[in-house]
C-alpha atoms as a PDB file:
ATOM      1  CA  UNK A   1     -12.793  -7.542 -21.155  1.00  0.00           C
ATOM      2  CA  UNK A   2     -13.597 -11.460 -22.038  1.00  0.00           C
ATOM      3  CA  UNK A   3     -13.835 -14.216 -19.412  1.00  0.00           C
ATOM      4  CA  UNK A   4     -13.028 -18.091 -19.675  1.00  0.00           C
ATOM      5  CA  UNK A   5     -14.411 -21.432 -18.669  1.00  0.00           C
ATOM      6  CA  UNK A   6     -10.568 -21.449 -17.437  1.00  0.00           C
ATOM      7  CA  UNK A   7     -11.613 -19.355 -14.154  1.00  0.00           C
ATOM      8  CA  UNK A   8     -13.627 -22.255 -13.054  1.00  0.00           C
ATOM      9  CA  UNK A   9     -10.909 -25.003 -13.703  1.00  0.00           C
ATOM     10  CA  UNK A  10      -8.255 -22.826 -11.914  1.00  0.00           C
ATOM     11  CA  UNK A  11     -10.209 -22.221  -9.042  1.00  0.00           C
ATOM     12  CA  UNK A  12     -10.239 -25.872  -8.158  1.00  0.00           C
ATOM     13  CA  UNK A  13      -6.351 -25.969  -8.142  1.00  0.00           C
ATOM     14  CA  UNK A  14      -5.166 -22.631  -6.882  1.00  0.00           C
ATOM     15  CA  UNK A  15      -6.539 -20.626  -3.979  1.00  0.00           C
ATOM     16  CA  UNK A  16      -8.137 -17.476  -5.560  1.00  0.00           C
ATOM     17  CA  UNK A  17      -5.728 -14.743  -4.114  1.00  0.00           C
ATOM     18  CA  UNK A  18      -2.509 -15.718  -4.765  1.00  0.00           C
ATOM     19  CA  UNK A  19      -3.976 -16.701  -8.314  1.00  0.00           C
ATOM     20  CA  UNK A  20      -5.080 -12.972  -8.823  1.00  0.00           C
ATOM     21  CA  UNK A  21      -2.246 -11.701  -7.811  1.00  0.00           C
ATOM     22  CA  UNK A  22      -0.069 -13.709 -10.150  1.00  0.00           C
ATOM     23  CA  UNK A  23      -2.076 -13.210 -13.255  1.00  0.00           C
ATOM     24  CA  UNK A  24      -2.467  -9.722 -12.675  1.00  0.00           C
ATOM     25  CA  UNK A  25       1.023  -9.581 -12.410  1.00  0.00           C
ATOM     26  CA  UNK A  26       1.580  -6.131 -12.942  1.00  0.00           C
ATOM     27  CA  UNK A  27      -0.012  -2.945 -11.874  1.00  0.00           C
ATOM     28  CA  UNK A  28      -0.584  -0.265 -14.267  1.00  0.00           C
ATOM     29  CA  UNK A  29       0.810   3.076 -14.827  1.00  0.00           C
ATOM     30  CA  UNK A  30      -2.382   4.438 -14.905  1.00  0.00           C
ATOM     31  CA  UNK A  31      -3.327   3.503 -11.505  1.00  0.00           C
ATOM     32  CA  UNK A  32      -1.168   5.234  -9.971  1.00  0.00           C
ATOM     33  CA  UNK A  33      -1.000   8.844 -10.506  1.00  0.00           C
ATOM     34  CA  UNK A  34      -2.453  10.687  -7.198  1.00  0.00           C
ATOM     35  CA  UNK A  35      -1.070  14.294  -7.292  1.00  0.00           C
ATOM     36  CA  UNK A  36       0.848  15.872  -4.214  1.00  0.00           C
ATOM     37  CA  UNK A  37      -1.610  18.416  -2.561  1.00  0.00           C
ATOM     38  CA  UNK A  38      -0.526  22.025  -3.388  1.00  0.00           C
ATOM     39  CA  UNK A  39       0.690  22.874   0.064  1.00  0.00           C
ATOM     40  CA  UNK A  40       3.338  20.525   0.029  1.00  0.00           C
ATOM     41  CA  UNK A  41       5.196  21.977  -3.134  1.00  0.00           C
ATOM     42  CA  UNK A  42       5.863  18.789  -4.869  1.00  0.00           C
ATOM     43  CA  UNK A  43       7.475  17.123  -1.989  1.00  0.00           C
ATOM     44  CA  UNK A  44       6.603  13.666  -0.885  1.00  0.00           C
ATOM     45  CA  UNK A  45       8.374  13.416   2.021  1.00  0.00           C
ATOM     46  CA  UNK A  46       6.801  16.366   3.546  1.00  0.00           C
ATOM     47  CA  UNK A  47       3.499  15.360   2.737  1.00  0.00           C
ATOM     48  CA  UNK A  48       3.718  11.493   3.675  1.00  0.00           C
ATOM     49  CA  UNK A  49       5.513  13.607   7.020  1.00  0.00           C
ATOM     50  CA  UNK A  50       2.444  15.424   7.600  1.00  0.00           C
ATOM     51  CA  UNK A  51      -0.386  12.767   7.403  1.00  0.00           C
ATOM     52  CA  UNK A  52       1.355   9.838   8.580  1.00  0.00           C
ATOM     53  CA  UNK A  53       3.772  11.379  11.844  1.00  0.00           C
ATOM     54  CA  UNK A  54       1.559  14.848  12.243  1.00  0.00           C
ATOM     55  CA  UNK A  55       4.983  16.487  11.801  1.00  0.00           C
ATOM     56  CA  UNK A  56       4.808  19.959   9.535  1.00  0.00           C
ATOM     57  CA  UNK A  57       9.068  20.122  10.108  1.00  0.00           C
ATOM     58  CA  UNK A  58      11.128  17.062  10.629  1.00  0.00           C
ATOM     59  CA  UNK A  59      14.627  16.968   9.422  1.00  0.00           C
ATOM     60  CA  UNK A  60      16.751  14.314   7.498  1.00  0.00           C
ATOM     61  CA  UNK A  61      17.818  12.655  10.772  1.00  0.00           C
ATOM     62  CA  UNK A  62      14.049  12.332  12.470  1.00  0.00           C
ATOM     63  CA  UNK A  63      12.370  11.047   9.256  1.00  0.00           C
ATOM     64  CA  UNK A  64      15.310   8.143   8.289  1.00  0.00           C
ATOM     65  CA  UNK A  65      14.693   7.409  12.479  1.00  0.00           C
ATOM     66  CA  UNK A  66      10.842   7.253  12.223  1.00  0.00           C
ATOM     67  CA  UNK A  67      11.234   4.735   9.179  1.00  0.00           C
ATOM     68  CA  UNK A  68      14.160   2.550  10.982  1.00  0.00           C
ATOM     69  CA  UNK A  69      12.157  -0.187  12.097  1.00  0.00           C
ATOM     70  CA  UNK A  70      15.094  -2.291  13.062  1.00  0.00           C
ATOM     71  CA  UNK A  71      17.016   0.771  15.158  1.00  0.00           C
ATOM     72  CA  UNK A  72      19.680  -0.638  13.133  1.00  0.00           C
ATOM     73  CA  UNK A  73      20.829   3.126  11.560  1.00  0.00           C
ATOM     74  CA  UNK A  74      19.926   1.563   8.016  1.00  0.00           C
ATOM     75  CA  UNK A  75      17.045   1.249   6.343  1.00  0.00           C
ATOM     76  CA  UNK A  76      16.596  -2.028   4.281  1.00  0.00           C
ATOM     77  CA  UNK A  77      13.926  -2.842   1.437  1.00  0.00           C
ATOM     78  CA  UNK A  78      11.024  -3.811   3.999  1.00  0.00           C
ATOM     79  CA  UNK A  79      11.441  -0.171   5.802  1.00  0.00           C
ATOM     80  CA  UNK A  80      10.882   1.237   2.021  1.00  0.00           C
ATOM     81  CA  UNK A  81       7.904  -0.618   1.179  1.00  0.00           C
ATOM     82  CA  UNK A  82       6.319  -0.267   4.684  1.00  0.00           C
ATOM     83  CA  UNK A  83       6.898   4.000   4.278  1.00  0.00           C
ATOM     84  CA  UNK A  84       5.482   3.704   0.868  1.00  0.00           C
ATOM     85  CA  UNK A  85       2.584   1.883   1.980  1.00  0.00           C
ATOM     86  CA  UNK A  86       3.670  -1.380   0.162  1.00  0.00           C
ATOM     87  CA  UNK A  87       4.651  -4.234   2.188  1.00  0.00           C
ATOM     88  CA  UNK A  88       1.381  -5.919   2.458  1.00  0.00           C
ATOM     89  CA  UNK A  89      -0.303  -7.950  -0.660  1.00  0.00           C
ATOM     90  CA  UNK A  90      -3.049  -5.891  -1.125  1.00  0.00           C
ATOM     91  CA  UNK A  91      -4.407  -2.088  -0.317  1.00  0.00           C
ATOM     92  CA  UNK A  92      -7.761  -2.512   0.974  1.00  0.00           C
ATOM     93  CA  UNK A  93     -10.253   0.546   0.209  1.00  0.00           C
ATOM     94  CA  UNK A  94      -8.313   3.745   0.410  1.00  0.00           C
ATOM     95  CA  UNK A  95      -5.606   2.269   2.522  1.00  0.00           C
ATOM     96  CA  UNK A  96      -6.281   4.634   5.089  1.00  0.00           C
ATOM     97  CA  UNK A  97      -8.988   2.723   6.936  1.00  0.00           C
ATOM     98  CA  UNK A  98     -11.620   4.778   4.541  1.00  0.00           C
ATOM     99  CA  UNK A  99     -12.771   4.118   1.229  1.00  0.00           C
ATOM    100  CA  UNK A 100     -15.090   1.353  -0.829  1.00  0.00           C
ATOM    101  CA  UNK A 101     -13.913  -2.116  -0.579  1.00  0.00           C
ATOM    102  CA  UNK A 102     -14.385  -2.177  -4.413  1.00  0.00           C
ATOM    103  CA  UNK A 103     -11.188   0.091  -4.539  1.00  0.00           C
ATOM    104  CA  UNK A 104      -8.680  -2.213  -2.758  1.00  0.00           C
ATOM    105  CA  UNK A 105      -6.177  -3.402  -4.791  1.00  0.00           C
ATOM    106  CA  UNK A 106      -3.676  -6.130  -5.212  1.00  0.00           C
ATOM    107  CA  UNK A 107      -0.199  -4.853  -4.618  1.00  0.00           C
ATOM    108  CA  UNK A 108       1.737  -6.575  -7.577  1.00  0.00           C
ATOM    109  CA  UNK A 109       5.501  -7.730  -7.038  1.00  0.00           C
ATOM    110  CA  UNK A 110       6.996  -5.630 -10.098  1.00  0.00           C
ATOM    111  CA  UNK A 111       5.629  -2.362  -8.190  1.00  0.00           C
ATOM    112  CA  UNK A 112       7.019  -3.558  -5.278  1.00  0.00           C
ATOM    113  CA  UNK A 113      10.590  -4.046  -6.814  1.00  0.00           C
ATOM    114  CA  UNK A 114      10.350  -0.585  -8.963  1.00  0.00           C
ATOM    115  CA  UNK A 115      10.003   1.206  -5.634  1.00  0.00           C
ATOM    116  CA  UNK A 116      12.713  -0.240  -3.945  1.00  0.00           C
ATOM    117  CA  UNK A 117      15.251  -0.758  -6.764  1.00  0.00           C
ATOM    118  CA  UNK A 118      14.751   3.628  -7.503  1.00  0.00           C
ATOM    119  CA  UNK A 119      14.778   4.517  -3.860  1.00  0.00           C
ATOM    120  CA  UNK A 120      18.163   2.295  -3.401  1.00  0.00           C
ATOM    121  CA  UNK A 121      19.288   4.022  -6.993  1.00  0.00           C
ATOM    122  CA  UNK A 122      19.010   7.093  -5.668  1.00  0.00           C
ATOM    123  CA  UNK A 123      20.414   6.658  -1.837  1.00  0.00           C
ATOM    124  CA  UNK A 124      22.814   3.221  -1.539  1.00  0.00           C
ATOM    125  CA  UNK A 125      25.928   4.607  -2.870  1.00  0.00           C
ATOM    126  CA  UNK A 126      27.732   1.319  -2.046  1.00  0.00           C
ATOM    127  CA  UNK A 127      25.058  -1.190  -3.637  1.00  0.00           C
ATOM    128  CA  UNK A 128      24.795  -2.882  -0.710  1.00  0.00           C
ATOM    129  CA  UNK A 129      21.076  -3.229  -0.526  1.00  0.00           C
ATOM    130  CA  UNK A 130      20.363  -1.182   2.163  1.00  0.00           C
ATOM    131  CA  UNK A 131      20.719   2.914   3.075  1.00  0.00           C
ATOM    132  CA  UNK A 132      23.237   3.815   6.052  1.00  0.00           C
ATOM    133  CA  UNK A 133      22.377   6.474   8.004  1.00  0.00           C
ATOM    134  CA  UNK A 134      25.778   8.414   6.537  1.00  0.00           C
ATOM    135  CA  UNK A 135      24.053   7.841   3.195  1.00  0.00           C
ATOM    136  CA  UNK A 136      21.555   9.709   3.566  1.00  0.00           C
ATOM    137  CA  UNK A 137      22.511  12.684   5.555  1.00  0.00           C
ATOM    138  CA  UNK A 138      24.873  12.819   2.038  1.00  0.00           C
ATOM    139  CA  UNK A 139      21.894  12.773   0.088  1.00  0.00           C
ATOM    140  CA  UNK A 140      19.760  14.867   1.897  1.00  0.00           C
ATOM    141  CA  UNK A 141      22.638  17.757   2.368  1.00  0.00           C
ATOM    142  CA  UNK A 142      22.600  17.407  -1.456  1.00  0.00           C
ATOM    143  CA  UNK A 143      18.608  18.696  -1.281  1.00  0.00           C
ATOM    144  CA  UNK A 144      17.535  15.077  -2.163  1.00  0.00           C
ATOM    145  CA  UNK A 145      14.170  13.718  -0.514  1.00  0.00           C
ATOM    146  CA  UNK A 146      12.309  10.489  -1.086  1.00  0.00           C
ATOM    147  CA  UNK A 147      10.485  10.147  -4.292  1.00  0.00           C
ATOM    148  CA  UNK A 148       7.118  10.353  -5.282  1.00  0.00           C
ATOM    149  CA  UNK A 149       5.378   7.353  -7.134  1.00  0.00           C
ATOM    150  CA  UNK A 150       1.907   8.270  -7.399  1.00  0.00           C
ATOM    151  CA  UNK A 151       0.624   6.534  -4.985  1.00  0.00           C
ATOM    152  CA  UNK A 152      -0.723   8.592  -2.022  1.00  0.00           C
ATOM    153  CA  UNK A 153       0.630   9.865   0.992  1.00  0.00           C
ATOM    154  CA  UNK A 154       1.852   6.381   1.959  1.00  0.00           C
ATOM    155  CA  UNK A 155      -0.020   4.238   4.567  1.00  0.00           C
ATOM    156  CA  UNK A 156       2.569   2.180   6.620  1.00  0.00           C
ATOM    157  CA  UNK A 157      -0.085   0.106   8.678  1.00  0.00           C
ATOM    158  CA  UNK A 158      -3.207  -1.960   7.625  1.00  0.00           C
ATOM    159  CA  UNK A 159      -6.204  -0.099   7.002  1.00  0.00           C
ATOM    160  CA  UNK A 160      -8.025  -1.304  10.964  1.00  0.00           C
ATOM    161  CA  UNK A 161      -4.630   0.552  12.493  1.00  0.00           C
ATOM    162  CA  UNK A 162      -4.761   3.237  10.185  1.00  0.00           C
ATOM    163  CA  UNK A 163      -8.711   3.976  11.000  1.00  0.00           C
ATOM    164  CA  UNK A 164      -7.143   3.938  14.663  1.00  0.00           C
ATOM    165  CA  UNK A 165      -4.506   6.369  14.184  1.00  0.00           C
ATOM    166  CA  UNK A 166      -6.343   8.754  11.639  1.00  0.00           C
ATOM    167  CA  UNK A 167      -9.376   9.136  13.521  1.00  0.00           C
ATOM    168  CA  UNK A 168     -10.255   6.754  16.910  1.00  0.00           C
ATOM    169  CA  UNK A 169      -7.813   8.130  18.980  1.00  0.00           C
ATOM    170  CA  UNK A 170      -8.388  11.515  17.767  1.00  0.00           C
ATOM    171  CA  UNK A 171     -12.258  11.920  18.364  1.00  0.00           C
ATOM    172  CA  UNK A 172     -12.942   8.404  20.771  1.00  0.00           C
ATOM    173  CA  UNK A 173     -10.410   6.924  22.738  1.00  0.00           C
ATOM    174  CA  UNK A 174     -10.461   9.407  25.686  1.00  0.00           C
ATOM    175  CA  UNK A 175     -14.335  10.198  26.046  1.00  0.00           C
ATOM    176  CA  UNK A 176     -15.951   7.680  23.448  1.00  0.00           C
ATOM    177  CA  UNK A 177     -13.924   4.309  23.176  1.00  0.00           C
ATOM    178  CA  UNK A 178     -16.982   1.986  22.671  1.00  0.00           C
ATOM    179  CA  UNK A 179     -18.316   4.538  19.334  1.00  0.00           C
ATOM    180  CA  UNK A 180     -21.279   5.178  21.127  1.00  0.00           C
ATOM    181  CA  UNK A 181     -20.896   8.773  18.138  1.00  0.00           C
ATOM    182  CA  UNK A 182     -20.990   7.559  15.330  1.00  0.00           C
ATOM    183  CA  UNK A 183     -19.014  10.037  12.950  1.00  0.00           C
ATOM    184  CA  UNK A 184     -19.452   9.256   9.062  1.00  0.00           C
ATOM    185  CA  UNK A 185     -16.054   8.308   9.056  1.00  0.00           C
ATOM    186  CA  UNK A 186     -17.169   5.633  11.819  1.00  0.00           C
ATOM    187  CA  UNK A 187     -19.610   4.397   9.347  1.00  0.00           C
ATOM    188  CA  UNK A 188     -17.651   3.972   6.162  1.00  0.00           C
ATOM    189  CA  UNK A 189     -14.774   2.273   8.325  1.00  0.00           C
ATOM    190  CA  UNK A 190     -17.583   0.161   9.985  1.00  0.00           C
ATOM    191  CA  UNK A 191     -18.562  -1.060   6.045  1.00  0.00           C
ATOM    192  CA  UNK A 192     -15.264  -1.307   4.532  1.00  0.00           C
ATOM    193  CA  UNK A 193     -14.531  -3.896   7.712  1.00  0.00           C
ATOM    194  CA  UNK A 194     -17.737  -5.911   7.038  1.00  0.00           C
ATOM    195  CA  UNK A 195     -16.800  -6.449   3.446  1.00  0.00           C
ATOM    196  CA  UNK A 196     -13.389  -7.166   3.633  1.00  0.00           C
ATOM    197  CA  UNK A 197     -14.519  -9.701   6.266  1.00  0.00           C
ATOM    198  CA  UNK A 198     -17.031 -11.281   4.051  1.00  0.00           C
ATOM    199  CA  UNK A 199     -14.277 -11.250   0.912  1.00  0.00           C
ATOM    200  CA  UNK A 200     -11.861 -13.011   2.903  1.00  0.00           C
ATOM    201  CA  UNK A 201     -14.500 -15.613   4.773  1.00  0.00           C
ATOM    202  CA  UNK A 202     -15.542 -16.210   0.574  1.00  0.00           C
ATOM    203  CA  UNK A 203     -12.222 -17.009  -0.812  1.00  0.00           C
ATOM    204  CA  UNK A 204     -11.296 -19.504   2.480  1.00  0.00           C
ATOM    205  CA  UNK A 205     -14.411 -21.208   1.484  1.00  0.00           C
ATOM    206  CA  UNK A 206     -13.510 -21.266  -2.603  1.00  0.00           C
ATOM    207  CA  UNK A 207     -16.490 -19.587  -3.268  1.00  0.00           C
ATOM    208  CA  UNK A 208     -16.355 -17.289  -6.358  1.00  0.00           C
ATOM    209  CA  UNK A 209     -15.990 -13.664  -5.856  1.00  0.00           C
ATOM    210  CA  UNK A 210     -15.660 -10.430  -7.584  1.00  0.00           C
ATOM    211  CA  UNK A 211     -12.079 -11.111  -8.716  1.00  0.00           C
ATOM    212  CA  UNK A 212     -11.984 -11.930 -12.453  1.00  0.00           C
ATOM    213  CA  UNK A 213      -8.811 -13.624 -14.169  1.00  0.00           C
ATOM    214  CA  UNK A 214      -7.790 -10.960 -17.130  1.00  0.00           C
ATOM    215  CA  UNK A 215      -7.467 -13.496 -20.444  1.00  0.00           C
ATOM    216  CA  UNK A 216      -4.746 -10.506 -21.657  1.00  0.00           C
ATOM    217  CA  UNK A 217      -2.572 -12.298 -18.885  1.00  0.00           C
ATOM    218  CA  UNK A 218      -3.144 -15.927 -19.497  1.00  0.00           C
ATOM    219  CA  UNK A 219      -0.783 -17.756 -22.358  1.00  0.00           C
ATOM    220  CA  UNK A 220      -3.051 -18.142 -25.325  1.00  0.00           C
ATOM    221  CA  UNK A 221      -2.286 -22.283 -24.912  1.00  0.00           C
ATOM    222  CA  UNK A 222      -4.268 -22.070 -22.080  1.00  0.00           C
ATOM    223  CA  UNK A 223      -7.329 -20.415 -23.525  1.00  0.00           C
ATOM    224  CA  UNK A 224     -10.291 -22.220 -25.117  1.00  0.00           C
ATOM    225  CA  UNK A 225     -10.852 -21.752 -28.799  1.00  0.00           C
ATOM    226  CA  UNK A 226     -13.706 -19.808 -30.180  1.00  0.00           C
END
């Protein structure tokens, strides 16, 4: 991987972020290829079921209801990305409040549009842009489910909430809501926190951080000769 003078130069014009996440551009294939745990026999929707809603049997109805943030009986492209874990710019550590900061990721626009455009492929028989409620009950009778992407379980809040859900109110909010036990989970969450706090505080300030510009991406004009 080769670096340029040009990260320097860009930096002065373009807030670091939003410059990452347009040279990156695209997220690879190869990120993106976490398996379905056994138990769940290949299905998504069961799994994403069980670890986001705690529910081992919901049918058609209850799951397009739990994912209908507008109680509009449709879902639109926002309510797809949100139940794949997608509508935020970036995925920070595992996405599930756990993790190393080094693993978040920038959530590129072409992923974001793949997801959507399939899901709608599959479900929004009259191209309208969004699934009725009729649509899928007529896809689900059919044995159809929502698809898997390879990309986890799917985390619909931001990782603080989803340390809240997953484990605060399971082990502290009734008997322990200051942390006063610490589990290990406690303590990675705790970490991944402090560094996305320091990231963030870095690239308000300009400052340089560990988010490199990859020359593959920049037009060759651009790039100083050798």
């Amino acid at each position: 991987m080769r670096y340029s003078t040009l990260f320097l130069t860009l930096l002065t014009v373009y807030p670091l972020r939003s410059l990452s996440i347009e040279l990156q551009g695209v997220n690879r294939e190869s990120e993106y290829k976490e398996p379905i745990p056994q138990e769940f026999d290949g299905s998504w929707q069961r799994w994403h079921m069980k670890v986001e809603h705690d529910l081992d049997d919901a049918d058609p109805e209850a799951v397009f209801k739990l994912h209908d943030t507008r109680n509009a009986n449709r879902l639109c492209a926002y309510d797809i990305l949100r139940m794949y874990g997608l509508a935020r710019d970036e995925v920070v550590g595992e996405g599930n409040g756990m993790g190393s900061h080094d693993n978040t990721e920038i959530i590129g626009r072409q992923l974001k549009e793949k997801v959507v455009n399939k899901v709608m492929d599959l479900i929004d028989t009259n191209n309208d842009g969004e699934i009725s409620l009729d649509e899928w009950k007529r896809y689900s009778n059919e044995g159809g489910e929502f698809p898997d992407f390879g990309l986890g379980s799917g985390h619909e809040y931001d990782f603080e909430d989803e340390y809240e859900k997953h484990h605060w109110i399971k082990y502290h909010s009734q008997n322990d809501p200051d942390v006063n036990v610490q589990h290990a989970e406690d303590v990675e969450h705790e970490l991944l926190h402090h560094f996305h706090e320091i990231d963030h505080e870095q690239i308000k300030k300009g400052e340089v951080v560990n988010s490199p510009i990859l020359l593959d991406h920049v037009p060759a004009k651009f790039l100083a000769r050798q």
